[in-house]
PDB file of N, CA and C in Angstrom:
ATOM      1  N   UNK A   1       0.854  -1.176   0.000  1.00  0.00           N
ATOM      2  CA  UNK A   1       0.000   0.000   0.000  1.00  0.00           C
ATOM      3  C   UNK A   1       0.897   1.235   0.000  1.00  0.00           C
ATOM      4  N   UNK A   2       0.835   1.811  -0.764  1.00  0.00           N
ATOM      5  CA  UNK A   2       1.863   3.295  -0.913  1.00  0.00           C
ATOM      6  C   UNK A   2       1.130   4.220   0.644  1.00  0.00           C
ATOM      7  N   UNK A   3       2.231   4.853   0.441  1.00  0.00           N
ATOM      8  CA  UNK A   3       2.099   6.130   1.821  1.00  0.00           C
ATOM      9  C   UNK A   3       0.972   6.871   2.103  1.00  0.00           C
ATOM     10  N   UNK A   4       0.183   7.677   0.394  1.00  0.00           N
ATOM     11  CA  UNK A   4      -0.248   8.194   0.517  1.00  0.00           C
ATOM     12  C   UNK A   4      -2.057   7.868   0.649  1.00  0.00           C
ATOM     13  N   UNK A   5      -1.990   5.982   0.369  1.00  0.00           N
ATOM     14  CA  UNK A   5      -3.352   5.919   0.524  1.00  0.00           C
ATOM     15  C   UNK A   5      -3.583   5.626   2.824  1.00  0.00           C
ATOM     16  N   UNK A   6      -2.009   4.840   2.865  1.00  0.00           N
ATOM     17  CA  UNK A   6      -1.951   4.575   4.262  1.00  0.00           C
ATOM     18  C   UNK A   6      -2.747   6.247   5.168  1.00  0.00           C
ATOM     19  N   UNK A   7      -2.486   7.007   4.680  1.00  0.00           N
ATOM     20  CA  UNK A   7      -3.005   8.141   5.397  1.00  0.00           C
ATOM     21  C   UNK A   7      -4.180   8.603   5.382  1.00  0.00           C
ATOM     22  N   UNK A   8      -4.901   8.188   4.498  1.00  0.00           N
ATOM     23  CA  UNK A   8      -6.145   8.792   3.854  1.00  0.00           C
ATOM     24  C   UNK A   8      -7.245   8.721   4.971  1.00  0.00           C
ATOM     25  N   UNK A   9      -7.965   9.477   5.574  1.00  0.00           N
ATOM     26  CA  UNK A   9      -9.199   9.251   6.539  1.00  0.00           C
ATOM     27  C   UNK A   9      -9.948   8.836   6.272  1.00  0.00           C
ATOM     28  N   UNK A  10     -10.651   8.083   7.390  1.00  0.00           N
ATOM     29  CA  UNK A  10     -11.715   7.318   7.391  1.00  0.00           C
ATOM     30  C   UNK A  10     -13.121   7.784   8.084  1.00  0.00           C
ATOM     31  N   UNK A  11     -12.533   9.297   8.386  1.00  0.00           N
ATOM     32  CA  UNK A  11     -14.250   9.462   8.555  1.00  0.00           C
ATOM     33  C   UNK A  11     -13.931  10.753   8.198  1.00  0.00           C
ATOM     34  N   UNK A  12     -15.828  11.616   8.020  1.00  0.00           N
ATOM     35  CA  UNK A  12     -15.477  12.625   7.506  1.00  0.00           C
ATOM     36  C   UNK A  12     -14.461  14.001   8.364  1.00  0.00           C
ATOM     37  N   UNK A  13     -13.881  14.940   7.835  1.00  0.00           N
ATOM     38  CA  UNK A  13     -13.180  16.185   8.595  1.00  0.00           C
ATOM     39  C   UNK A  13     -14.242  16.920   8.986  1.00  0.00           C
ATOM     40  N   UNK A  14     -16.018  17.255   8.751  1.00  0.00           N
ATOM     41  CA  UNK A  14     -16.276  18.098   9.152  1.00  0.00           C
ATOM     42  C   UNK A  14     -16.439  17.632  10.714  1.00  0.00           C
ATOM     43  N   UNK A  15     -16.507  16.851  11.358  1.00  0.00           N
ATOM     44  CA  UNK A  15     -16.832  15.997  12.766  1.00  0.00           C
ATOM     45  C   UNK A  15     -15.232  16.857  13.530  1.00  0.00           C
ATOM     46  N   UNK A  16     -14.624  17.212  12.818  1.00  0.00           N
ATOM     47  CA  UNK A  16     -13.435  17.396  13.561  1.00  0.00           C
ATOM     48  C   UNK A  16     -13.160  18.481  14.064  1.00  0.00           C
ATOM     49  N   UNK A  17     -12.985  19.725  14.811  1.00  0.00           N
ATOM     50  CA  UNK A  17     -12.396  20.615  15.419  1.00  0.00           C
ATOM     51  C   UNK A  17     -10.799  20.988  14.871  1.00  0.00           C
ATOM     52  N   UNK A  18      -9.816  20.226  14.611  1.00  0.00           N
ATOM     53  CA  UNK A  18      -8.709  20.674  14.146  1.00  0.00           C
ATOM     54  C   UNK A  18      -8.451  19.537  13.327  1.00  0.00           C
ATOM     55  N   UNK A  19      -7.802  20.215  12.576  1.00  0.00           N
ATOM     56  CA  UNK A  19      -7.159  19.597  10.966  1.00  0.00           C
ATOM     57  C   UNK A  19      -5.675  19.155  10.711  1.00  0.00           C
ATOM     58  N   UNK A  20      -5.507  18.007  10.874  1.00  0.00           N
ATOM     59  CA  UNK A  20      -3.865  17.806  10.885  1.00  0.00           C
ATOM     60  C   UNK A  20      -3.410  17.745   9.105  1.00  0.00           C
ATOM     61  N   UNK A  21      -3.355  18.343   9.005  1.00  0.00           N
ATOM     62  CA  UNK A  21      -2.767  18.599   7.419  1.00  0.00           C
ATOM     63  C   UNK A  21      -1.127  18.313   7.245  1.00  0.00           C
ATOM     64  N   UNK A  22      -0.860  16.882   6.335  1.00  0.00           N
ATOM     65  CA  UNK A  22       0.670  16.351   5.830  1.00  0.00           C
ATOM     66  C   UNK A  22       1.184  16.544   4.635  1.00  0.00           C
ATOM     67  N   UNK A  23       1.892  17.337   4.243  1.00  0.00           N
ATOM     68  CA  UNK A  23       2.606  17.191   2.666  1.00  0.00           C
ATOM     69  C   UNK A  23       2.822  15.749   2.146  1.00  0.00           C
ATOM     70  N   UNK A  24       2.463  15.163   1.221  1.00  0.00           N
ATOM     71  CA  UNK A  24       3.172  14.143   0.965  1.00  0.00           C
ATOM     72  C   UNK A  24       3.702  13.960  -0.580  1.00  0.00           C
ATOM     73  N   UNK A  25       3.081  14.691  -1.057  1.00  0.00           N
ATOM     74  CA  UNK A  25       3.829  14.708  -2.182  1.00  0.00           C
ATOM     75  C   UNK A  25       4.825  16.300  -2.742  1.00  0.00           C
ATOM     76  N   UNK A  26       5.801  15.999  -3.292  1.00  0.00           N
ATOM     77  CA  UNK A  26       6.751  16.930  -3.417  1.00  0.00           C
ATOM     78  C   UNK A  26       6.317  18.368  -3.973  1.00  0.00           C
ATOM     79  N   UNK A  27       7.063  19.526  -4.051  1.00  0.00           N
ATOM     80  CA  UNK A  27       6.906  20.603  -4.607  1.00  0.00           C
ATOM     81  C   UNK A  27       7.154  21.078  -6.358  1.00  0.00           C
ATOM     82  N   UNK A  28       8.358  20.359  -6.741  1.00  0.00           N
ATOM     83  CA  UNK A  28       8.967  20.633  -7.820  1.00  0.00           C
ATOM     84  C   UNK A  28       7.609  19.751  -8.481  1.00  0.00           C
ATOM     85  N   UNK A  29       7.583  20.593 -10.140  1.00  0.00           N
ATOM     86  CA  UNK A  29       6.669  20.621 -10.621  1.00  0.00           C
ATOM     87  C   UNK A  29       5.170  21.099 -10.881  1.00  0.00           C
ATOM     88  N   UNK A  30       5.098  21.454  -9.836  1.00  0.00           N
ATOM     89  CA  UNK A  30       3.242  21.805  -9.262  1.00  0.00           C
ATOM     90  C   UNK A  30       3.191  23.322  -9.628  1.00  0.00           C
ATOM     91  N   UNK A  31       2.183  23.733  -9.853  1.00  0.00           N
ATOM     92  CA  UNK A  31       1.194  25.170 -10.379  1.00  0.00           C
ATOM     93  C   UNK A  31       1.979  26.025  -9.126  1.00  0.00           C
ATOM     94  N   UNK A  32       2.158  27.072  -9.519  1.00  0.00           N
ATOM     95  CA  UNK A  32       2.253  28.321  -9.408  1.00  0.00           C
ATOM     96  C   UNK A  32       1.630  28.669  -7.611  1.00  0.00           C
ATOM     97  N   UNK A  33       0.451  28.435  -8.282  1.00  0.00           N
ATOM     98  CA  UNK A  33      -1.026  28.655  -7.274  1.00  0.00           C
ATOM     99  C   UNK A  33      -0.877  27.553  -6.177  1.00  0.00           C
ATOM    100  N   UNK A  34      -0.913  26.100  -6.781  1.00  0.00           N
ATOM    101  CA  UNK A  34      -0.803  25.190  -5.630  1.00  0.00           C
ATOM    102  C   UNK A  34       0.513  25.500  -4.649  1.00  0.00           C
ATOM    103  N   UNK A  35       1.187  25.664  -4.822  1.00  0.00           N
ATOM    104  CA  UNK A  35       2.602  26.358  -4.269  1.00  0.00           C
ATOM    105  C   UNK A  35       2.336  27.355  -3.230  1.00  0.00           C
ATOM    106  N   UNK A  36       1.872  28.682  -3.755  1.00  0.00           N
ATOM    107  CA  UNK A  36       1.467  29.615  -3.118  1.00  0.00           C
ATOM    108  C   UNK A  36      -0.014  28.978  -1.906  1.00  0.00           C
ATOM    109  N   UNK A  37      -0.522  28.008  -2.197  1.00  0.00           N
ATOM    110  CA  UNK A  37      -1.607  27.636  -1.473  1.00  0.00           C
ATOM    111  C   UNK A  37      -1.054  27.139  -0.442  1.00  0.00           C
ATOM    112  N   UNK A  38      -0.227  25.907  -0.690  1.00  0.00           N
ATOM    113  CA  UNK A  38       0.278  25.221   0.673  1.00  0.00           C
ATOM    114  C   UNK A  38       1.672  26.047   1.326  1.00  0.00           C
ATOM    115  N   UNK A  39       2.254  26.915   0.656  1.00  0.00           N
ATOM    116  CA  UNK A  39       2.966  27.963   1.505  1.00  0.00           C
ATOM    117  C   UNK A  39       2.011  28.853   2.451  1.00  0.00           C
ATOM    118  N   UNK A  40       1.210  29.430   2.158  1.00  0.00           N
ATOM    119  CA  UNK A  40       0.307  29.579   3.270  1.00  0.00           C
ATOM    120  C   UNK A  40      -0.713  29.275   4.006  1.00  0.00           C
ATOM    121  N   UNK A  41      -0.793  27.830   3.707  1.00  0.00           N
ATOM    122  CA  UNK A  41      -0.999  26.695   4.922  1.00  0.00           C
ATOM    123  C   UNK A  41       0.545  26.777   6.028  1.00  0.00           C
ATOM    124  N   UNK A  42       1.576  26.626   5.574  1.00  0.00           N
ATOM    125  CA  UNK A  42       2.413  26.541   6.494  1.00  0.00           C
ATOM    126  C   UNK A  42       3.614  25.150   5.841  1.00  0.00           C
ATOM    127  N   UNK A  43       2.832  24.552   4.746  1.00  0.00           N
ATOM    128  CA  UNK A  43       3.864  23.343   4.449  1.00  0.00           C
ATOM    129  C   UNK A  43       4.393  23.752   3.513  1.00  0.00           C
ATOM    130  N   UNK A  44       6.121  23.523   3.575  1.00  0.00           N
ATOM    131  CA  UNK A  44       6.782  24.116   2.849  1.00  0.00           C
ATOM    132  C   UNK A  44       7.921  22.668   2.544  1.00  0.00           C
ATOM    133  N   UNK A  45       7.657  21.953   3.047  1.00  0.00           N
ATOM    134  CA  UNK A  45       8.782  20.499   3.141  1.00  0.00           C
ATOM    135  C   UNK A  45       7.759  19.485   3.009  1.00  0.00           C
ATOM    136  N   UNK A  46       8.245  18.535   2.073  1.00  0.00           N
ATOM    137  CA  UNK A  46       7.694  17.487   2.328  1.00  0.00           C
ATOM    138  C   UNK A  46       7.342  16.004   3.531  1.00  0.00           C
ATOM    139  N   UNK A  47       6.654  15.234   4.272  1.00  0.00           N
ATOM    140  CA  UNK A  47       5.850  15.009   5.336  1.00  0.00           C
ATOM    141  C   UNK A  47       6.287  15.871   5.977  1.00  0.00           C
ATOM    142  N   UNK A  48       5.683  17.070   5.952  1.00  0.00           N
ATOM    143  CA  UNK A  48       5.617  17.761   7.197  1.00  0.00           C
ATOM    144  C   UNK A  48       4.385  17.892   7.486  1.00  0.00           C
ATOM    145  N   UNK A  49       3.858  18.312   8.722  1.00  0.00           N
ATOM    146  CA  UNK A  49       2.326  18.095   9.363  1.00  0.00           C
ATOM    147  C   UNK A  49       2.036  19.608   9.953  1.00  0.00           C
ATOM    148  N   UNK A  50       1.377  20.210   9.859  1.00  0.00           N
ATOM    149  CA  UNK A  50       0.430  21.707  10.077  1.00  0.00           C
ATOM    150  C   UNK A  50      -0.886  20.875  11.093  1.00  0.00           C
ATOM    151  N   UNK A  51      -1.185  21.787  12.452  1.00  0.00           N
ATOM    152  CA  UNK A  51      -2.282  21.846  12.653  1.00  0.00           C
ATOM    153  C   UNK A  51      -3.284  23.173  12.362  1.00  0.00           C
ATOM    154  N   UNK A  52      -3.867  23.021  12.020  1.00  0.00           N
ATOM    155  CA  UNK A  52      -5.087  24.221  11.857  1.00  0.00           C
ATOM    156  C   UNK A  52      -6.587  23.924  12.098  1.00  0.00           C
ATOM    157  N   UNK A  53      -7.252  25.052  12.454  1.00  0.00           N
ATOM    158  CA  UNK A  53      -8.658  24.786  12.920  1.00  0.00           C
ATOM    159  C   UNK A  53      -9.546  24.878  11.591  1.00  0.00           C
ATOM    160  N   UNK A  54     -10.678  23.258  11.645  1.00  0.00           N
ATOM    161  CA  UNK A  54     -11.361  23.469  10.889  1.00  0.00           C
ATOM    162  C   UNK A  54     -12.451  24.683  10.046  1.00  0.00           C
ATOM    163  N   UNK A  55     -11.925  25.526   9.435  1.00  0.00           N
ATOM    164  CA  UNK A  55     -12.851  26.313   8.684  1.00  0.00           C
ATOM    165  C   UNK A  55     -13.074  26.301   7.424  1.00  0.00           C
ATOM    166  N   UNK A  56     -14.491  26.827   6.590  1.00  0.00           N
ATOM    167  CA  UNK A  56     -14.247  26.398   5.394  1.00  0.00           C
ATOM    168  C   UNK A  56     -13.241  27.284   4.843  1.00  0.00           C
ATOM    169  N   UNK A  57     -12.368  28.065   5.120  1.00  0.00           N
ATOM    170  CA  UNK A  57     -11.560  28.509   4.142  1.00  0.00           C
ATOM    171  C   UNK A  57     -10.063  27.407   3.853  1.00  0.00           C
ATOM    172  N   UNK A  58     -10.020  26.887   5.283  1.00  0.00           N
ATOM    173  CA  UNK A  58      -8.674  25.859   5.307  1.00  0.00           C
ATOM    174  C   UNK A  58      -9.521  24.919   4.683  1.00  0.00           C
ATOM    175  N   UNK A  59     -10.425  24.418   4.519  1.00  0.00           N
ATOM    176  CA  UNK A  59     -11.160  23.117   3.645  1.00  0.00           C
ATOM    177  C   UNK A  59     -10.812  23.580   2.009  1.00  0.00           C
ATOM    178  N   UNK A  60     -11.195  24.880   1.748  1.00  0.00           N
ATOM    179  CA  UNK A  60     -10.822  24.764   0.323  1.00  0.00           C
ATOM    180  C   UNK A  60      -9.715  25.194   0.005  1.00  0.00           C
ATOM    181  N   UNK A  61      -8.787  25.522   0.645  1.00  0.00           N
ATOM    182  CA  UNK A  61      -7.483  25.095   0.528  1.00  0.00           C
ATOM    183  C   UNK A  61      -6.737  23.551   0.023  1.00  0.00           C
ATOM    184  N   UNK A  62      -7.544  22.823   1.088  1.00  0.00           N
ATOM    185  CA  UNK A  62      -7.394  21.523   1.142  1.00  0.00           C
ATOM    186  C   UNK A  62      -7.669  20.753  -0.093  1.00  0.00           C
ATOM    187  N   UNK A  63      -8.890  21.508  -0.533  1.00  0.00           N
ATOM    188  CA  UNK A  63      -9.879  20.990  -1.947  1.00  0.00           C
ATOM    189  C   UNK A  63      -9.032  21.341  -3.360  1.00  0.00           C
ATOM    190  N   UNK A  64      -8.085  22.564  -3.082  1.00  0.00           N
ATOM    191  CA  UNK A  64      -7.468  22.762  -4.390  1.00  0.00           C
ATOM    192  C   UNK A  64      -6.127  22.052  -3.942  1.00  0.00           C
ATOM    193  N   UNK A  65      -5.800  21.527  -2.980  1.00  0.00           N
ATOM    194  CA  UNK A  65      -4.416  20.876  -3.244  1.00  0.00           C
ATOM    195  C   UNK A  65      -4.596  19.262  -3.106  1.00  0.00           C
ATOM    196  N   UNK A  66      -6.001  18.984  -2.765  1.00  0.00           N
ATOM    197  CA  UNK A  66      -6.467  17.760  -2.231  1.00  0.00           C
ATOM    198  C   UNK A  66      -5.051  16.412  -2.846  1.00  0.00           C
ATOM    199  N   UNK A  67      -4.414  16.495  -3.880  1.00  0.00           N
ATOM    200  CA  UNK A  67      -3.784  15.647  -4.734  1.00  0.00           C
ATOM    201  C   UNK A  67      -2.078  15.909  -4.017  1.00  0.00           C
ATOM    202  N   UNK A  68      -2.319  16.619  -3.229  1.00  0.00           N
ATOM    203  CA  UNK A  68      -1.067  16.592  -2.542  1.00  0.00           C
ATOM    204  C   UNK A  68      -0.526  16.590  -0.711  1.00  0.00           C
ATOM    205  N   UNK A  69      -1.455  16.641  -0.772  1.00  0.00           N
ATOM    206  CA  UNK A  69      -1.644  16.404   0.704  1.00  0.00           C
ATOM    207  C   UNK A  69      -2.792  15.525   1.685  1.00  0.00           C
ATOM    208  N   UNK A  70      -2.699  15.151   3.121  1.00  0.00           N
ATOM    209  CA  UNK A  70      -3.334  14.429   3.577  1.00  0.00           C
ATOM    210  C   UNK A  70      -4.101  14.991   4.980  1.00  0.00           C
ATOM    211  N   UNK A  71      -5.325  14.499   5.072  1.00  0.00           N
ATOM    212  CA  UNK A  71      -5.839  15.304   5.992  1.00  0.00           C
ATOM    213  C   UNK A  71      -6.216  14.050   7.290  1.00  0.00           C
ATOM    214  N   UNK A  72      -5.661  14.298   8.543  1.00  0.00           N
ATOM    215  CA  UNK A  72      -6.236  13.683   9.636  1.00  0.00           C
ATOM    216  C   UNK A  72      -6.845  14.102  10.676  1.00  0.00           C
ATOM    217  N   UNK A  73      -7.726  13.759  11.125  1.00  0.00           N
ATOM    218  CA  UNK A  73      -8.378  14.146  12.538  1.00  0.00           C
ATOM    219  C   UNK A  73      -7.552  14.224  13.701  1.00  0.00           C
ATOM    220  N   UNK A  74      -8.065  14.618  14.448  1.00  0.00           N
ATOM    221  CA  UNK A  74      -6.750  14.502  16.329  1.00  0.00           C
ATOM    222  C   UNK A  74      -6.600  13.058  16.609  1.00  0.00           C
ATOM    223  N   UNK A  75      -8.032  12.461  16.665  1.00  0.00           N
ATOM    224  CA  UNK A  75      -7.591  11.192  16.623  1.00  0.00           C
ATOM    225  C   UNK A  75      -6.952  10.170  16.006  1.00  0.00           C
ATOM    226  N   UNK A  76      -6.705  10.575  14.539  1.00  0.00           N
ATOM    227  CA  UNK A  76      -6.451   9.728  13.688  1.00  0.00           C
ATOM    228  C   UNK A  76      -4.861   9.897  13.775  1.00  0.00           C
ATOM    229  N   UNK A  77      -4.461  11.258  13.775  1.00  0.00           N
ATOM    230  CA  UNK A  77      -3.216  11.889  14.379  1.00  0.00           C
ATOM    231  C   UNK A  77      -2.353  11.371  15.827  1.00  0.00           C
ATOM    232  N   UNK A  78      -3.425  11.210  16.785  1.00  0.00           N
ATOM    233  CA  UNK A  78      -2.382  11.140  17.459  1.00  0.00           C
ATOM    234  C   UNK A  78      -2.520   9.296  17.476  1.00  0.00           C
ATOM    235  N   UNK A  79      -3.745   8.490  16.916  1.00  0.00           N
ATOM    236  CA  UNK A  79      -3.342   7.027  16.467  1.00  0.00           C
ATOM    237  C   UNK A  79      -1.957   6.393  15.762  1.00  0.00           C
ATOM    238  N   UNK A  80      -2.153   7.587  14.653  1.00  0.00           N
ATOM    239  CA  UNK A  80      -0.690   7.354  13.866  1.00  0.00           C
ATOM    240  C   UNK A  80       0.686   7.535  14.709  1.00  0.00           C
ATOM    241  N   UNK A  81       0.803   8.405  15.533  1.00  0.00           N
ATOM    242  CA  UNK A  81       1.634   8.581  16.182  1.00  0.00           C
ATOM    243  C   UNK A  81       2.068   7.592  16.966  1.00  0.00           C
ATOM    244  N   UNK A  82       1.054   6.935  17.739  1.00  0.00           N
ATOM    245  CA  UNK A  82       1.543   6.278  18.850  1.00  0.00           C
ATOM    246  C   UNK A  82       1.938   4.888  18.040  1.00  0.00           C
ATOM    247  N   UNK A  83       1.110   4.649  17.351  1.00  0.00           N
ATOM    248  CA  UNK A  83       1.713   3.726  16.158  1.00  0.00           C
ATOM    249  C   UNK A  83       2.887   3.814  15.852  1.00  0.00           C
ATOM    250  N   UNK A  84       3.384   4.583  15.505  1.00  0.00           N
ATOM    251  CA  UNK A  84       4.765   4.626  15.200  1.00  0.00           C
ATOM    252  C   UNK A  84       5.692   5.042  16.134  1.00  0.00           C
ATOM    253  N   UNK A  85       5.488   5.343  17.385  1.00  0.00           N
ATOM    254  CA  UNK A  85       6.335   5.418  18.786  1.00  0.00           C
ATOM    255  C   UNK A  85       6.515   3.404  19.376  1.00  0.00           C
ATOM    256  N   UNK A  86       5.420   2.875  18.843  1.00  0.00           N
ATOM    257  CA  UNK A  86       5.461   1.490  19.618  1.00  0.00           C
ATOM    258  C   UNK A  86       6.253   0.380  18.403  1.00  0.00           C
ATOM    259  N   UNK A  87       6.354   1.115  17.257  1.00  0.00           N
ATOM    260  CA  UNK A  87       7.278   0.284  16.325  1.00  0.00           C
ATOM    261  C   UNK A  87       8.402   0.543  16.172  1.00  0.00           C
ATOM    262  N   UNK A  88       8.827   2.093  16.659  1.00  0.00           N
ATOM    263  CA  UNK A  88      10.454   2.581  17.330  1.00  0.00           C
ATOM    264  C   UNK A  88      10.641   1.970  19.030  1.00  0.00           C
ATOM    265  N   UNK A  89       9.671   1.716  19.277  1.00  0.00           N
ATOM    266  CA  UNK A  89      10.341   1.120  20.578  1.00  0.00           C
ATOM    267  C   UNK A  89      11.210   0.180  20.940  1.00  0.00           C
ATOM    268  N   UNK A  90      12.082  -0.121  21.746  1.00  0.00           N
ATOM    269  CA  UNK A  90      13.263  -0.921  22.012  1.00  0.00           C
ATOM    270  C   UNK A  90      12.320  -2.230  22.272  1.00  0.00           C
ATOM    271  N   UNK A  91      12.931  -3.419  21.789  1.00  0.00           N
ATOM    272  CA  UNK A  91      12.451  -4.638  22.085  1.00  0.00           C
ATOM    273  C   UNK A  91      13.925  -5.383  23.300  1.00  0.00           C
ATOM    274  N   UNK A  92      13.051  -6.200  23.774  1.00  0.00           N
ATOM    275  CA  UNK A  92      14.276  -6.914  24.410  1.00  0.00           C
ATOM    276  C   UNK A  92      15.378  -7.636  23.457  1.00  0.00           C
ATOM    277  N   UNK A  93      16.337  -7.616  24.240  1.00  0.00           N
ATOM    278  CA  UNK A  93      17.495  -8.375  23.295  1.00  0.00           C
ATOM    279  C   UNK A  93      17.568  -9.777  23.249  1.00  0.00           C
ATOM    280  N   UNK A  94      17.685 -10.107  21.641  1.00  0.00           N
ATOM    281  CA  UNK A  94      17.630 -11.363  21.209  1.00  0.00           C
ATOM    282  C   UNK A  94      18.520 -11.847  22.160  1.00  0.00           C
ATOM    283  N   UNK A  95      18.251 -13.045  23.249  1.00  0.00           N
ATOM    284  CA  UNK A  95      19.581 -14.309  23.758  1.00  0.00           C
ATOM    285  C   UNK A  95      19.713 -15.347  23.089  1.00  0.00           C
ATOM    286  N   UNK A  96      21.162 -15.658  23.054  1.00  0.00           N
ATOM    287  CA  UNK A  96      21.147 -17.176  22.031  1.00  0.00           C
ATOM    288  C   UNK A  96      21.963 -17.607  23.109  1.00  0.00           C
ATOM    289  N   UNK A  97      21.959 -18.885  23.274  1.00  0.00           N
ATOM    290  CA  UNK A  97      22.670 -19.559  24.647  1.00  0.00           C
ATOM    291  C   UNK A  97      23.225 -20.655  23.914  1.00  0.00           C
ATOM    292  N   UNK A  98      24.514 -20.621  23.681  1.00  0.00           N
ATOM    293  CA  UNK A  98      25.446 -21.939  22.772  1.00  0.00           C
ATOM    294  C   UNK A  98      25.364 -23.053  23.886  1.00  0.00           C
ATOM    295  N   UNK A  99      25.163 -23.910  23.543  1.00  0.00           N
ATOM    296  CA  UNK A  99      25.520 -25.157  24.725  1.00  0.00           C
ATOM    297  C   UNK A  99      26.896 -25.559  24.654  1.00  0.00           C
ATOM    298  N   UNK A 100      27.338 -25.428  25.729  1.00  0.00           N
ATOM    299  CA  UNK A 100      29.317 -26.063  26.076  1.00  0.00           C
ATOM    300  C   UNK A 100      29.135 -27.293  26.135  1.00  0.00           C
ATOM    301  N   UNK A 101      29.692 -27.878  25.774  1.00  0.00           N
ATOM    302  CA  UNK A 101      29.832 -29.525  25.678  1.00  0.00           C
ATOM    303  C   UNK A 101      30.867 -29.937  27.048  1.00  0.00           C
ATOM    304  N   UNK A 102      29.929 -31.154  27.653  1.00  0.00           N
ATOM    305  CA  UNK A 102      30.871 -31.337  28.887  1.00  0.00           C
ATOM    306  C   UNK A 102      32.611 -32.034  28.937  1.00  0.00           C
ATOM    307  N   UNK A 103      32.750 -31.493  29.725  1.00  0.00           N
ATOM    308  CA  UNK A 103      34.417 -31.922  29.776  1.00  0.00           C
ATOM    309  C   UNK A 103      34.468 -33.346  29.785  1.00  0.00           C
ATOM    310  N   UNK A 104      33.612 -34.474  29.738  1.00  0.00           N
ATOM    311  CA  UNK A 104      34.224 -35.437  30.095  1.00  0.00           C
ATOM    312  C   UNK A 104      33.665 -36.427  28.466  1.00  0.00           C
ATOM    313  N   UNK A 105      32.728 -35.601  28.491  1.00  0.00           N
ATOM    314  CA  UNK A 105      32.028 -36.580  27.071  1.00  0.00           C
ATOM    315  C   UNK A 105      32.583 -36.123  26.009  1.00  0.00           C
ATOM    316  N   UNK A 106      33.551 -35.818  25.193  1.00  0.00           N
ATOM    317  CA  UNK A 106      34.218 -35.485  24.465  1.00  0.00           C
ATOM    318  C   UNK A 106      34.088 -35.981  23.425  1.00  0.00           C
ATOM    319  N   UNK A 107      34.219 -36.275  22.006  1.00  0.00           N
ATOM    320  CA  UNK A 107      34.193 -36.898  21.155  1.00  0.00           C
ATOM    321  C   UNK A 107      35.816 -37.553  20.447  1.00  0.00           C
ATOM    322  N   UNK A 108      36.646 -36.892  20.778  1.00  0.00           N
ATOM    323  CA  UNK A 108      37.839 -36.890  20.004  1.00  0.00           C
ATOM    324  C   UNK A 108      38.529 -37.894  20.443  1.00  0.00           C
ATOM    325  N   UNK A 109      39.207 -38.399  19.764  1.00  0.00           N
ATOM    326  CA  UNK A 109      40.109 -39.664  19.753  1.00  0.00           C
ATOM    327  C   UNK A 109      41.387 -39.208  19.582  1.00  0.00           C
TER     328      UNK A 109
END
């Protein structure tokens, strides 16, 4: 599954109070306008993440760049997050325990 469908929401943004808005696709190439749009959203790098409060003016923002960016809820936001704090987390360390062969049972002749 590519990156950019992994992000895609699953319920609607108007239910939401704040808007986690992600770059995910690059700058070079793109309109003039789309450029100038998500520069003043605040994304200027690619995955980078903006919060902003749902209004319709940040929605149609969203609507003319919709093909380049990703929109999550708080919850969906801070899901992803912890998601990916518990797959950077330290696991215990692999033990491998060689067995010593006893001193008396030897094989060698």
């Amino acid at each position: 599954m590519s990156g950019f469908r992994a992000f895609k929401a699953k319920v609607p943004i108007e239910w939401s109070q704040n808007l986690y808005i992600t770059l995910v696709r690059g700058l070079p190439g793109t309109r003039k306008l789309h450029r100038r749009t998500l520069e003043a959203m605040g994304l200027r790098r690619c995955h980078r993440t903006v919060l902003h409060s749902n209004t319709s003016s940040i929605r149609g923002m969203i609507q003319q760049v919709k093909r380049m960016v990703v929109v999550e809820t708080e919850e969906m936001y801070k899901a992803r997050k912890e998601a990916e704090a518990n797959h950077k987390a330290l696991r215990p360390p692999l033990v491998v325990r060689h067995s010593i062969p006893a001193a008396g049972s030897s094989n060698m002749s």
